[in-house]
C-alpha atoms as a PDB file:
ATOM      1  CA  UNK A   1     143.670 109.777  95.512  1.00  0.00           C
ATOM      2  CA  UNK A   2     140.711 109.766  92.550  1.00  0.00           C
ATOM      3  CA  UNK A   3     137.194 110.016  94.269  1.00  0.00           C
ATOM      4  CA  UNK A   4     135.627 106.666  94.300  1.00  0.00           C
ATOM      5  CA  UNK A   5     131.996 106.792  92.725  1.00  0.00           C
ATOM      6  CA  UNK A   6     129.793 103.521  93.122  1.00  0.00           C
ATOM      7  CA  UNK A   7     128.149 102.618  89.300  1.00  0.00           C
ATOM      8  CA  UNK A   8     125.196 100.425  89.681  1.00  0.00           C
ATOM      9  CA  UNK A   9     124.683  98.465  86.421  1.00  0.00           C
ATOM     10  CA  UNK A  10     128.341  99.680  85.576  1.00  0.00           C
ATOM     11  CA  UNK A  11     128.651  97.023  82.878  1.00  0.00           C
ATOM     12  CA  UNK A  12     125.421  98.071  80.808  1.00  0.00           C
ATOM     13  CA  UNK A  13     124.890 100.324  77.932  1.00  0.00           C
ATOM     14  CA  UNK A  14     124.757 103.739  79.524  1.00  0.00           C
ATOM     15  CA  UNK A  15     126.685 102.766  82.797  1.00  0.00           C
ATOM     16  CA  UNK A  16     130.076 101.597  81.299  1.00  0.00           C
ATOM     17  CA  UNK A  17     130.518 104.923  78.927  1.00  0.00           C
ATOM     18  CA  UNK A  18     129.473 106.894  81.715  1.00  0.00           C
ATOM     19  CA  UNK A  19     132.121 104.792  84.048  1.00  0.00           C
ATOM     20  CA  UNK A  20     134.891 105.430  81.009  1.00  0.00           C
ATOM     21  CA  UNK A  21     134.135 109.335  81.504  1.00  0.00           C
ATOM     22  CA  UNK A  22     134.234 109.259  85.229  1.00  0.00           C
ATOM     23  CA  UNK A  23     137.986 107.784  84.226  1.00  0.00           C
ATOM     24  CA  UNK A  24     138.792 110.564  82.119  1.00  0.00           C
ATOM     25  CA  UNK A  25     137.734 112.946  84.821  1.00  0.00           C
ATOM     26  CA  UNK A  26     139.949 111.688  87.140  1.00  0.00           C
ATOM     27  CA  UNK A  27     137.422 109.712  89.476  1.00  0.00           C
ATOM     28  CA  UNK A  28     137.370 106.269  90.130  1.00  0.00           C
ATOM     29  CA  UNK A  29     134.573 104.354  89.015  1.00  0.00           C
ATOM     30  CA  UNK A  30     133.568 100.593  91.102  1.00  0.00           C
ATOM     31  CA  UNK A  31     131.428  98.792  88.655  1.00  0.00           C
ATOM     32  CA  UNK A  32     128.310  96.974  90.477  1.00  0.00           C
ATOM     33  CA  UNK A  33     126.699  94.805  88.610  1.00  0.00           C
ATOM     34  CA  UNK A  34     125.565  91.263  88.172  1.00  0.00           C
ATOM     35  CA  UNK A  35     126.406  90.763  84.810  1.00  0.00           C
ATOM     36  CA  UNK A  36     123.000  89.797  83.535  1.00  0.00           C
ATOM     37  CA  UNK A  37     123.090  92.275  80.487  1.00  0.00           C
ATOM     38  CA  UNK A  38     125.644  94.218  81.067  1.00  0.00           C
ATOM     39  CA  UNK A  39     129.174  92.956  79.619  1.00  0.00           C
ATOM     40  CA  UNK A  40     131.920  92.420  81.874  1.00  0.00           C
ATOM     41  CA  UNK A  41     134.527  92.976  79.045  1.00  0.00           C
ATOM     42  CA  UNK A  42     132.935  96.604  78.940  1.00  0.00           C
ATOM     43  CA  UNK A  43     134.336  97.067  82.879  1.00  0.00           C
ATOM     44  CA  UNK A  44     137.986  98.830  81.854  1.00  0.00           C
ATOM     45  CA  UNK A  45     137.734 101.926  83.861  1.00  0.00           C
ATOM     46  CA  UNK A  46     138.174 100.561  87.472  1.00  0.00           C
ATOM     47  CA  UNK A  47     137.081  97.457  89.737  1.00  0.00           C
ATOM     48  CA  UNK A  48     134.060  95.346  89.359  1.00  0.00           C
ATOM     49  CA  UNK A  49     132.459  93.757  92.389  1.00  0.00           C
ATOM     50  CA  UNK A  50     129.653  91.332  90.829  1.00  0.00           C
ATOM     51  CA  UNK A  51     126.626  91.144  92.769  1.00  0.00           C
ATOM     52  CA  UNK A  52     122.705  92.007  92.612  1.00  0.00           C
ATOM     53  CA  UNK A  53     121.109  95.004  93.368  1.00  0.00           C
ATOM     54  CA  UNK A  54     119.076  92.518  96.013  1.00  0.00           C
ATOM     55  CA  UNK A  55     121.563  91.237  97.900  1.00  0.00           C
ATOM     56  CA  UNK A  56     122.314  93.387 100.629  1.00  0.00           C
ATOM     57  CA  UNK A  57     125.589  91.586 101.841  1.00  0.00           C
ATOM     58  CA  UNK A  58     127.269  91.895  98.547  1.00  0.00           C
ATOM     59  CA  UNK A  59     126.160  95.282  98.664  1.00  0.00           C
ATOM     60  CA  UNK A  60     127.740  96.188 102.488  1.00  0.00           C
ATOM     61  CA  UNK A  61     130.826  94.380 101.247  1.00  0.00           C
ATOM     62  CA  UNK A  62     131.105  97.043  98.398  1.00  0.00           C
ATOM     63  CA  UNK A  63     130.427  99.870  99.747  1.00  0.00           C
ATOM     64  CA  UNK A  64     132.265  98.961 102.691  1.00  0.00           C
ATOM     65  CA  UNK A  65     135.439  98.096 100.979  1.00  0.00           C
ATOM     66  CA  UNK A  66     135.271 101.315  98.480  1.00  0.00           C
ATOM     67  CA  UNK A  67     133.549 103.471 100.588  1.00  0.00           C
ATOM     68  CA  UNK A  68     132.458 105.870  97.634  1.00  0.00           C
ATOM     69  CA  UNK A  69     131.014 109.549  98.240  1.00  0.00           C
ATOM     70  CA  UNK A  70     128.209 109.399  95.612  1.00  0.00           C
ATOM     71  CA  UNK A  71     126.643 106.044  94.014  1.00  0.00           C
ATOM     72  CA  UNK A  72     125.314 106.511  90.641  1.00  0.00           C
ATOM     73  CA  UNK A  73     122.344 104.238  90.141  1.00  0.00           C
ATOM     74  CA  UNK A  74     121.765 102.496  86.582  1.00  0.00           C
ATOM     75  CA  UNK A  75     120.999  99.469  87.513  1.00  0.00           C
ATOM     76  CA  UNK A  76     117.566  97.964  86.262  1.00  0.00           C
ATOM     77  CA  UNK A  77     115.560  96.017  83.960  1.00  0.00           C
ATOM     78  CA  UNK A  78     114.070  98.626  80.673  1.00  0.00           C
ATOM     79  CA  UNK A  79     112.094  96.201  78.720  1.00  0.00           C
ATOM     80  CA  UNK A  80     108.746  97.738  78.579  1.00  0.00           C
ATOM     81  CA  UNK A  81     107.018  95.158  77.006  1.00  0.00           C
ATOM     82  CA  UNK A  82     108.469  92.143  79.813  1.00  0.00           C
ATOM     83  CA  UNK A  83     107.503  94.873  82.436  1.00  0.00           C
ATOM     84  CA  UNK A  84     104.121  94.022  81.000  1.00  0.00           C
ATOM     85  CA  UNK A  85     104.566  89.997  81.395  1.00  0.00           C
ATOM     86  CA  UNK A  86     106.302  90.299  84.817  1.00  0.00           C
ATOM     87  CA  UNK A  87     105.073  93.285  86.581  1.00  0.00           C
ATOM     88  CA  UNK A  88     106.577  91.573  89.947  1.00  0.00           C
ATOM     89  CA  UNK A  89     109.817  91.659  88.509  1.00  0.00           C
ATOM     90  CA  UNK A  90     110.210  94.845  87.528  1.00  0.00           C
ATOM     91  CA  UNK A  91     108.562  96.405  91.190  1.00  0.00           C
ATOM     92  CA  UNK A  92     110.524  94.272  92.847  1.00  0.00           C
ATOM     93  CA  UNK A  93     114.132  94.907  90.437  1.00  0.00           C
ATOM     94  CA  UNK A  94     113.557  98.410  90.070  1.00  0.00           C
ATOM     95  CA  UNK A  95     111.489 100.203  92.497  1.00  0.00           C
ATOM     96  CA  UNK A  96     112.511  97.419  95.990  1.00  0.00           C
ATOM     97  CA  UNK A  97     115.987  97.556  94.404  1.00  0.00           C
ATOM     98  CA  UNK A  98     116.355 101.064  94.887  1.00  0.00           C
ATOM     99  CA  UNK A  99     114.882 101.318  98.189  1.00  0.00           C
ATOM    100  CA  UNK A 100     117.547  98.715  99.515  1.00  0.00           C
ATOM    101  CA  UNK A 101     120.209 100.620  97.860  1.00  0.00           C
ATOM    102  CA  UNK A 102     119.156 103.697  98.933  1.00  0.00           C
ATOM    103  CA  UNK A 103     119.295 102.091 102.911  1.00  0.00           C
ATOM    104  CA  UNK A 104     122.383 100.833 102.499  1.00  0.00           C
ATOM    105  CA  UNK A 105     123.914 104.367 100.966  1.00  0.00           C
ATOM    106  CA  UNK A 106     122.264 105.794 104.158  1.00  0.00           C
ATOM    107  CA  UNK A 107     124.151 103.269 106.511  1.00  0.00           C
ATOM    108  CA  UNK A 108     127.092 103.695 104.652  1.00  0.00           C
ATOM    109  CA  UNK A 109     127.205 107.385 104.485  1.00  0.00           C
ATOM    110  CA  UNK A 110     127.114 108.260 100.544  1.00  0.00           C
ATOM    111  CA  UNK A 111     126.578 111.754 100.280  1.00  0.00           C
ATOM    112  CA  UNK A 112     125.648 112.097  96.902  1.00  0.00           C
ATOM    113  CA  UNK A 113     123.292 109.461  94.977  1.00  0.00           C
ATOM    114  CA  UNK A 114     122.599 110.244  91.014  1.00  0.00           C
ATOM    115  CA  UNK A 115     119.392 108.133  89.460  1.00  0.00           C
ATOM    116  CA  UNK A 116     118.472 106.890  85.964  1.00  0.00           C
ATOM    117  CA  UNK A 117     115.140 107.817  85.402  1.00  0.00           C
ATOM    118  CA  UNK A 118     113.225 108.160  82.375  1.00  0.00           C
ATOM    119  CA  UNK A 119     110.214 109.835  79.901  1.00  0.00           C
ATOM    120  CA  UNK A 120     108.102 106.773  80.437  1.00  0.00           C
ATOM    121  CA  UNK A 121     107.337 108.236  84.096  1.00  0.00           C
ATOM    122  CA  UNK A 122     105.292 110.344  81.542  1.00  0.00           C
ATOM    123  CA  UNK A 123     103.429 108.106  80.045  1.00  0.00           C
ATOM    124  CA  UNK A 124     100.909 109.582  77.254  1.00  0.00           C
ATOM    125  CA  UNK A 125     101.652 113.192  78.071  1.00  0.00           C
ATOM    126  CA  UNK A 126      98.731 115.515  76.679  1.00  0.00           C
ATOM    127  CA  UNK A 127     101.091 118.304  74.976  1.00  0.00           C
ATOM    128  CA  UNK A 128     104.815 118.002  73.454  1.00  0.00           C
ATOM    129  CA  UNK A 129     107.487 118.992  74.523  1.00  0.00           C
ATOM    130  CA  UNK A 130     107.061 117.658  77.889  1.00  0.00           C
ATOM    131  CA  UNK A 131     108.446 119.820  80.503  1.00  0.00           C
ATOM    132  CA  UNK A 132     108.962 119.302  84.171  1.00  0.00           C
ATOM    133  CA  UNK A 133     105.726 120.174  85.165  1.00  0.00           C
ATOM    134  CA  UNK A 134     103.879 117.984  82.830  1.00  0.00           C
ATOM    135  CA  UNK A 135     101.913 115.552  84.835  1.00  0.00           C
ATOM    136  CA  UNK A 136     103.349 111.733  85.158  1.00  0.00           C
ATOM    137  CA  UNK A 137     100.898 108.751  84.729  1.00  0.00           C
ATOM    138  CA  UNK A 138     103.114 105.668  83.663  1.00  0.00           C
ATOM    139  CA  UNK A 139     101.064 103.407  81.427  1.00  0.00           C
ATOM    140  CA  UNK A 140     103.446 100.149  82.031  1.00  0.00           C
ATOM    141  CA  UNK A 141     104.694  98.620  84.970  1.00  0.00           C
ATOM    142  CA  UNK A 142     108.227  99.584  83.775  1.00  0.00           C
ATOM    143  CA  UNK A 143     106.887 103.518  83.936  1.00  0.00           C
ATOM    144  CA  UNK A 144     105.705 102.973  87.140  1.00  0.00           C
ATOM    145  CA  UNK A 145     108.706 101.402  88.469  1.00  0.00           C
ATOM    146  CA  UNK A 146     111.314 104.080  88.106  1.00  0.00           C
ATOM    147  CA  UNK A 147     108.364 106.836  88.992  1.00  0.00           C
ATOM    148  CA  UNK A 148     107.756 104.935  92.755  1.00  0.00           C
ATOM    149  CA  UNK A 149     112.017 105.173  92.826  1.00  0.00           C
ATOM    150  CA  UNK A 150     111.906 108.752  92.142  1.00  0.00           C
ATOM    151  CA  UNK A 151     109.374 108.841  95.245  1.00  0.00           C
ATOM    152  CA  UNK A 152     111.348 106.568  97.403  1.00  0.00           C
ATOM    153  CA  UNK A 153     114.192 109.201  96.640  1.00  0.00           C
ATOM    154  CA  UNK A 154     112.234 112.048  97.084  1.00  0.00           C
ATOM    155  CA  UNK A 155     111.103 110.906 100.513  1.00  0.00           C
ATOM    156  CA  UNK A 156     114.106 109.155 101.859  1.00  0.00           C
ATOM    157  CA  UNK A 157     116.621 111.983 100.876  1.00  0.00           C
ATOM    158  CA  UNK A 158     116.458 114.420 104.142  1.00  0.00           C
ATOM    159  CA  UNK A 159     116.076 111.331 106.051  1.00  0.00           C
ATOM    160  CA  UNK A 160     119.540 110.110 104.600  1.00  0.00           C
ATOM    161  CA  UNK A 161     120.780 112.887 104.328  1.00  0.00           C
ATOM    162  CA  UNK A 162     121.950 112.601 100.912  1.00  0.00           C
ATOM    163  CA  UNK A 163     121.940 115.054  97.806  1.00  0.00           C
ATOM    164  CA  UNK A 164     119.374 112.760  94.930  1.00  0.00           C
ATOM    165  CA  UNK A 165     119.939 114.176  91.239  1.00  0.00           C
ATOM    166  CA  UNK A 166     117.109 112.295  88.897  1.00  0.00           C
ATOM    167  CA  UNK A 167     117.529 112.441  85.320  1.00  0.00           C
ATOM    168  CA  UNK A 168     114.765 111.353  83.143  1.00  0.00           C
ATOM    169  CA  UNK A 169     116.377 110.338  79.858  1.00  0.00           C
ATOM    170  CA  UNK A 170     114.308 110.552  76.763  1.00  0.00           C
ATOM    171  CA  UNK A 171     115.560 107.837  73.728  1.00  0.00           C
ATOM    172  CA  UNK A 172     118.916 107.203  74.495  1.00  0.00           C
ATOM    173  CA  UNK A 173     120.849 106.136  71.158  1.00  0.00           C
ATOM    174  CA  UNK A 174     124.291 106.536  69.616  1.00  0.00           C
ATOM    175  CA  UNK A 175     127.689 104.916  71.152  1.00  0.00           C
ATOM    176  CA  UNK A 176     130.739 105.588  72.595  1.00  0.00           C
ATOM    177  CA  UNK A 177     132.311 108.158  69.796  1.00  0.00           C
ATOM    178  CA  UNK A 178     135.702 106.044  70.005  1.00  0.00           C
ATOM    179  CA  UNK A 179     134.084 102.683  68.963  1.00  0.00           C
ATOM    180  CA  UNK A 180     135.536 100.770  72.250  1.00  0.00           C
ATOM    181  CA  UNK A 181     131.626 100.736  73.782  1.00  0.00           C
ATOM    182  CA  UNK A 182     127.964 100.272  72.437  1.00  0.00           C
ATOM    183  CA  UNK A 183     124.644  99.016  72.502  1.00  0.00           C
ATOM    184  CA  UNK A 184     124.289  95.261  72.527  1.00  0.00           C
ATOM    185  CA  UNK A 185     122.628  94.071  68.937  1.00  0.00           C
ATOM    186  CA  UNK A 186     121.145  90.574  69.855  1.00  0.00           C
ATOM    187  CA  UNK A 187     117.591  91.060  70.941  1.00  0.00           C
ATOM    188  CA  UNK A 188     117.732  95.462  70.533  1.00  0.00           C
ATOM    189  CA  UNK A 189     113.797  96.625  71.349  1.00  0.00           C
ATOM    190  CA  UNK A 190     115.197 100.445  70.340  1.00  0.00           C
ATOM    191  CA  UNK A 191     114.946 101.875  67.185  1.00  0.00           C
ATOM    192  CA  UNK A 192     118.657 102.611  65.848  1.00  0.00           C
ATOM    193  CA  UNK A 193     119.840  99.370  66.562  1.00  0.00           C
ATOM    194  CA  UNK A 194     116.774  97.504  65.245  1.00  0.00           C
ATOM    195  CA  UNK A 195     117.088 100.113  61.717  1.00  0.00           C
ATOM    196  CA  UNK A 196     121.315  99.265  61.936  1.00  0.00           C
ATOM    197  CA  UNK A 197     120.819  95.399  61.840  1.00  0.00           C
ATOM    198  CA  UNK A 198     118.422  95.414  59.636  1.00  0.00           C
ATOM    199  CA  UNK A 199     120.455  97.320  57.118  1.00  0.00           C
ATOM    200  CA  UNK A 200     123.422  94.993  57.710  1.00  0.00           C
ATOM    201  CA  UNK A 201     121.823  91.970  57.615  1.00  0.00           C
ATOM    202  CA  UNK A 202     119.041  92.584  54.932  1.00  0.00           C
ATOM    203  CA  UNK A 203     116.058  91.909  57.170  1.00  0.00           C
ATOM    204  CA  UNK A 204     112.514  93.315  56.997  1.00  0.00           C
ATOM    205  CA  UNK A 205     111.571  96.392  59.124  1.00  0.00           C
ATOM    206  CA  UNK A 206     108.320  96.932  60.505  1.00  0.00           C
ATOM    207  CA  UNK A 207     106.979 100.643  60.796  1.00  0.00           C
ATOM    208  CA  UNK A 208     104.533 100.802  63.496  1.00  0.00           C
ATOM    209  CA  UNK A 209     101.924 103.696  62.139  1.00  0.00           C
ATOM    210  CA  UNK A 210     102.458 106.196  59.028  1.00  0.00           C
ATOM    211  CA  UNK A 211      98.895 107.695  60.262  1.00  0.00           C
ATOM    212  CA  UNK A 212     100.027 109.845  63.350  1.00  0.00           C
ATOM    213  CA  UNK A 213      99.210 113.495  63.055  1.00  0.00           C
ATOM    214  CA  UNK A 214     103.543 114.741  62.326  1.00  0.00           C
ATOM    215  CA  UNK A 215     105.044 115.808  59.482  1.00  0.00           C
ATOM    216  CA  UNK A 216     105.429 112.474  57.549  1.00  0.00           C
ATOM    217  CA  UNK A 217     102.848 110.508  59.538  1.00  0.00           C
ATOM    218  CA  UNK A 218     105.617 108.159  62.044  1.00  0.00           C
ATOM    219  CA  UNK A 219     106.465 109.065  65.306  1.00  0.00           C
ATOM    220  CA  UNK A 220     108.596 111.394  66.460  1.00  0.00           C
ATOM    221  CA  UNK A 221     111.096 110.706  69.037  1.00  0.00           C
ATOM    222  CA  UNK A 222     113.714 112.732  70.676  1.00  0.00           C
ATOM    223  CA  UNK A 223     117.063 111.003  70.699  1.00  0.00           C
ATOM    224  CA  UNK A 224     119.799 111.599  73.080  1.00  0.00           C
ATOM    225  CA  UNK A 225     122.971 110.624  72.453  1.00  0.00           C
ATOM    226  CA  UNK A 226     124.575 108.145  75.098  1.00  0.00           C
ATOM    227  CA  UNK A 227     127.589 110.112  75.507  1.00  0.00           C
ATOM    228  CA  UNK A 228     125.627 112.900  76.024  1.00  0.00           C
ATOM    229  CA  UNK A 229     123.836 111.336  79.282  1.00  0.00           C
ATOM    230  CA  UNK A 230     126.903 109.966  80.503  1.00  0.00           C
ATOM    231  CA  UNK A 231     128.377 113.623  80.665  1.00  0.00           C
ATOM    232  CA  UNK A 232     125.155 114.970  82.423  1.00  0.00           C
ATOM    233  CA  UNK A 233     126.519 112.356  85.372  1.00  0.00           C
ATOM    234  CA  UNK A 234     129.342 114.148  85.168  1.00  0.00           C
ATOM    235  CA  UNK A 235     128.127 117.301  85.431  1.00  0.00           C
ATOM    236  CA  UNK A 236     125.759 116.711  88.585  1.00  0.00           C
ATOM    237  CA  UNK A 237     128.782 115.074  90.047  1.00  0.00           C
ATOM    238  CA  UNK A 238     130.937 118.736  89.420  1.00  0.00           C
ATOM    239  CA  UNK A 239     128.260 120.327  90.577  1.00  0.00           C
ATOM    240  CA  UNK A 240     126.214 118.602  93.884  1.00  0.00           C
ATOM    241  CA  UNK A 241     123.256 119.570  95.611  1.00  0.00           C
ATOM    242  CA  UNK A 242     122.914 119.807  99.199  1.00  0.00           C
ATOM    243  CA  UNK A 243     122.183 116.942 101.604  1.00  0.00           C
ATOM    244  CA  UNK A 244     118.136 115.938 101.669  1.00  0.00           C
ATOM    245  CA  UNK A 245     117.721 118.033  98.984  1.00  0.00           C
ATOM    246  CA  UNK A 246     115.822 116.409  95.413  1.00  0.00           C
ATOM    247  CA  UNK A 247     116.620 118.010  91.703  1.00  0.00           C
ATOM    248  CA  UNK A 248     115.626 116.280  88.651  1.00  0.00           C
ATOM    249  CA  UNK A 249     116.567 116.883  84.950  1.00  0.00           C
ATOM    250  CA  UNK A 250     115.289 116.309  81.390  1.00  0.00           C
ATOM    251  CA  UNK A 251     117.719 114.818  79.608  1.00  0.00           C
ATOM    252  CA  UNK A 252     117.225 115.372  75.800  1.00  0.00           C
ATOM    253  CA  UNK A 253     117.905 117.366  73.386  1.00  0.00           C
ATOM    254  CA  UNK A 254     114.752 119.490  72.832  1.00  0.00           C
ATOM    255  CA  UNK A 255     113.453 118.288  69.440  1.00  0.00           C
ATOM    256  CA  UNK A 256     112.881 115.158  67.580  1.00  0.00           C
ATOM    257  CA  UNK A 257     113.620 113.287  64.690  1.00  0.00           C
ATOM    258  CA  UNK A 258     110.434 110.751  62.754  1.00  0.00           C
ATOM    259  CA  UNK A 259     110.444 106.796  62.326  1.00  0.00           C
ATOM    260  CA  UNK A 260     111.307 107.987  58.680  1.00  0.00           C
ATOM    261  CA  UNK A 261     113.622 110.252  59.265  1.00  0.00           C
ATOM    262  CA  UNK A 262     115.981 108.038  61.184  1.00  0.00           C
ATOM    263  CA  UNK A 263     115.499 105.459  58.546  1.00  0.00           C
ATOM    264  CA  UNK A 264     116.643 107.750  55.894  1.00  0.00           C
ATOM    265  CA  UNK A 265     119.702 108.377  58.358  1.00  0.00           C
ATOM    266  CA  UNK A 266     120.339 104.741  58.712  1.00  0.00           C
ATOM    267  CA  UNK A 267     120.059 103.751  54.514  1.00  0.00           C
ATOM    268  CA  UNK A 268     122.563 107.453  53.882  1.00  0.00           C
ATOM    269  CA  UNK A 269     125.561 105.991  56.507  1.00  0.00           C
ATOM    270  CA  UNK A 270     125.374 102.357  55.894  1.00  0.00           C
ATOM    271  CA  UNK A 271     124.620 102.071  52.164  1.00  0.00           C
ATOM    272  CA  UNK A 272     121.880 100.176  52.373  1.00  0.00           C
ATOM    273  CA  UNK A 273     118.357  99.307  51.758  1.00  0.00           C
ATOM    274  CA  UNK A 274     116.180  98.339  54.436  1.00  0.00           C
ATOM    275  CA  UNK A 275     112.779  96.431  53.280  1.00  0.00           C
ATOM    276  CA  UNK A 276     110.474  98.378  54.813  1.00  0.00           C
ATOM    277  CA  UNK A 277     107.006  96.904  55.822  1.00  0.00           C
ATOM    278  CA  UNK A 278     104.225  99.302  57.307  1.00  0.00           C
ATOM    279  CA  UNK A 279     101.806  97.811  59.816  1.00  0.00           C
ATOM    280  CA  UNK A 280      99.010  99.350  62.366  1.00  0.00           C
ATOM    281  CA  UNK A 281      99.927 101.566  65.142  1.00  0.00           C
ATOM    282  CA  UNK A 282     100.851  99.865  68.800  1.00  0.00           C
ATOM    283  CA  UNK A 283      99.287 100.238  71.753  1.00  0.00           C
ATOM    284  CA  UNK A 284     100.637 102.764  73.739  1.00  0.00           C
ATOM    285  CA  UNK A 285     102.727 104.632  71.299  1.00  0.00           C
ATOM    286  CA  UNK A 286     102.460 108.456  71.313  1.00  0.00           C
ATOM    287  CA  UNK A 287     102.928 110.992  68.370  1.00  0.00           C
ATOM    288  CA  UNK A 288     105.392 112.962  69.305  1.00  0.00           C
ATOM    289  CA  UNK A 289     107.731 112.623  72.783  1.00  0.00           C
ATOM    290  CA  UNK A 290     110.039 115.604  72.890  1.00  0.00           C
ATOM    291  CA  UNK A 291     111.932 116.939  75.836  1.00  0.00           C
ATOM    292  CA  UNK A 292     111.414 120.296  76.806  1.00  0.00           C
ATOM    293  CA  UNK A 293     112.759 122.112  80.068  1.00  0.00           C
ATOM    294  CA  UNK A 294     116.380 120.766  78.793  1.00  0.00           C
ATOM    295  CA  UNK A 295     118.028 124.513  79.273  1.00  0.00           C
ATOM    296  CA  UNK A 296     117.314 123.981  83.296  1.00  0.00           C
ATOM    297  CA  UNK A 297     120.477 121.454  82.864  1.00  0.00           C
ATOM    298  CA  UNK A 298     122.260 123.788  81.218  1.00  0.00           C
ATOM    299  CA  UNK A 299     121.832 126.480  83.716  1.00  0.00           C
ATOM    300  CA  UNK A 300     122.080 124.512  86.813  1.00  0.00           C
ATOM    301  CA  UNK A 301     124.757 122.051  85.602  1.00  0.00           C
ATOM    302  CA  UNK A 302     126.083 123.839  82.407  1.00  0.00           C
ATOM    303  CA  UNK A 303     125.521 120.838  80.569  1.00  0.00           C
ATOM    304  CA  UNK A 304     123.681 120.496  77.341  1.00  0.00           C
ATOM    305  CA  UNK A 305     123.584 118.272  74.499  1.00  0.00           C
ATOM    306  CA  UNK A 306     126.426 118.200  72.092  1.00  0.00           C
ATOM    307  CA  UNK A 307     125.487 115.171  69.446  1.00  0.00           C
ATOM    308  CA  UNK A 308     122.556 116.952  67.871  1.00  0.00           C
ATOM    309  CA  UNK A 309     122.972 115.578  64.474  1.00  0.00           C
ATOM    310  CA  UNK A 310     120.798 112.368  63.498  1.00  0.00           C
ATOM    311  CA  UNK A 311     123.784 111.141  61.340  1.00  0.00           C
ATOM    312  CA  UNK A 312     126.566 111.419  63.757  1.00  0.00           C
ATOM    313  CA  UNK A 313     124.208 109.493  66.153  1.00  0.00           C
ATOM    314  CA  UNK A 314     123.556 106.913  63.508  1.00  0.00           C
ATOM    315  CA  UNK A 315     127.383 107.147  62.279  1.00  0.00           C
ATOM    316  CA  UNK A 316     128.565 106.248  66.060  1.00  0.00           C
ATOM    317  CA  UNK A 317     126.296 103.074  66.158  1.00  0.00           C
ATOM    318  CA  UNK A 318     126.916 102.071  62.866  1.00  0.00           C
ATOM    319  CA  UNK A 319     130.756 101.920  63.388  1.00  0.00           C
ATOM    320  CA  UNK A 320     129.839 100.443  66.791  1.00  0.00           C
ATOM    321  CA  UNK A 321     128.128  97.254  64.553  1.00  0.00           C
ATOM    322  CA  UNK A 322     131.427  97.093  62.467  1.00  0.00           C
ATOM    323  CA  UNK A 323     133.515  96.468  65.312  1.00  0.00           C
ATOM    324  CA  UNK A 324     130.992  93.862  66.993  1.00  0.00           C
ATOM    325  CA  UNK A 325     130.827  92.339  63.619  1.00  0.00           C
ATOM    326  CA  UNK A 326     134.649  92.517  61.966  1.00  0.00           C
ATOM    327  CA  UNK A 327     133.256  93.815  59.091  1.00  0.00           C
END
């Protein structure tokens, strides 16, 4: 019988391509997930039990019934600027949801529990790339969130007794290479997206800074692909770490690509013009955000990035927008 892994937010972006690659790799993937982004039409791969990351019953009546070895953990809200509006929210969604989970894993006993992090635990590092030693200091409630779940993690692991892998994703883009998953268009805060509807639909684009001190004066970013991160799951879950025991992961590709450059991407695969407007920096945005310690995955897991290539990233999400759109 497949190995039964637990997928929190299994319906989402990142969780339902990872869940299709769990498939492939001949594990068993129980989608958790409330449905309130994530897509239940995305949830092919294996069962769905809807409920909230909250609700503790629903979540004893899953775990119970599928009793999984390792629960990976993608449930959350990622709106930056909302974590802003409604800091109680996101504390109470994020950081309290992953407390409870992580209770009920130890009640349950998961042995192996795999987190979605992120680079805004970060916040305005002082040097790029930003290795695993660079200092954290979240500068949104959002930040701060997944950095107090990494801590939860970090304390609660020996007393658990469960293996924690944390992967702090830098800009994950791109979509499922086979054009059956992707990002969800309506309401996109991330760049691609944003660049990719704007190109279809011929809306204005807003640049946010040409005055930052890179090569062409926008920021630079390093994007990951999706499928990319969903493979790094796969990875830790090939190779565990022992029980209490923390590891945590970069996850990016090591260098970056501008505002511009990704705009150039985005008018070369779709054929189009975008009508590009510059305004004044934002608040909060840093030059350059570029991962660095990403060979540690490689050695440890053997995984590394294999869409490198701004276009192919670009390509997947455009062909992603055709199939939303029938076009």
């Amino acid at each position: 019988m497949s190995e039964t892994v637990l997928v929190t937010g299994g319906a989402g972006y990142i969780g339902s391509q990872c869940c299709k690659l769990l498939a492939a790799n001949g594990y068993r993937p129980v989608t958790y997930d409330n449905t309130s982004s994530g897509r239940p039409e995305f949830v092919r791969y294996g069962p769905m039990v809807e409920g909230d990351i909250l609700d503790g019953c629903r979540l004893d009546a899953a775990l119970q019934e599928y009793r999984p070895k390792t629960v990976v953990h993608f449930a959350a809200l990622i709106e930056v600027e909302e974590s802003t509006r409604e800091p109680t929210l996101y504390y109470d969604v994020n950081a309290c949801g992953t407390l409870a989970l992580i209770e009920k894993c130890k009640e349950h006993g998961v042995e192996q529990f795999i987190f979605s992090s992120t680079a805004a635990v970060y916040g305005e590092p002082p040097s790029s790339p930003v290795t695993l030693d660079t200092p954290t200091g979240p500068i949104n409630p959002y930040g701060w969130s997944k950095l107090m779940s990494e801590r939860f993690l970090e304390d609660c692991a020996s007393d658990a007794e469960i293996g924690v892998t944390i992967f702090r994703y830098f800009n994950a883009s791109g979509s499922d290479p086979d054009a059956e998953l992707g990002v969800n268009f309506d309401g996109a805060s991330h760049l691609i997206p944003r660049l990719i509807f704007a190109a279809a639909e011929g809306t204005p684009f807003s640049i946010f800074g040409t005055d930052y001190d890179t090569a062409d004066g926008t920021c630079v970013r390093d994007y990951i692909h999706v499928w990319d991160v969903a493979n790094a799951h796969i990875a830790a879950l090939k190779l565990q770490v022992e029980a209490g025991s923390v590891r945590r992961f970069n996850i990016g590709v090591g260098r970056g690509f501008s505002v511009k450059e990704v705009l150039d991407s985005v008018e070369r695969i779709t054929g189009s013009q975008i009508d590009v407007q510059q305004k004044g920096r934002r608040a909060g945005d840093v030059s350059e955000l570029i991962a660095g310690d990403v060979e540690k995955a490689a050695v440890e897991l053997g995984w590394k990035a294999e869409f490198t290539d701004i276009d192919e990233i670009v390509r997947h999400v455009w062909n992603w927008y055709c199939v939303e759109n029938q076009t």
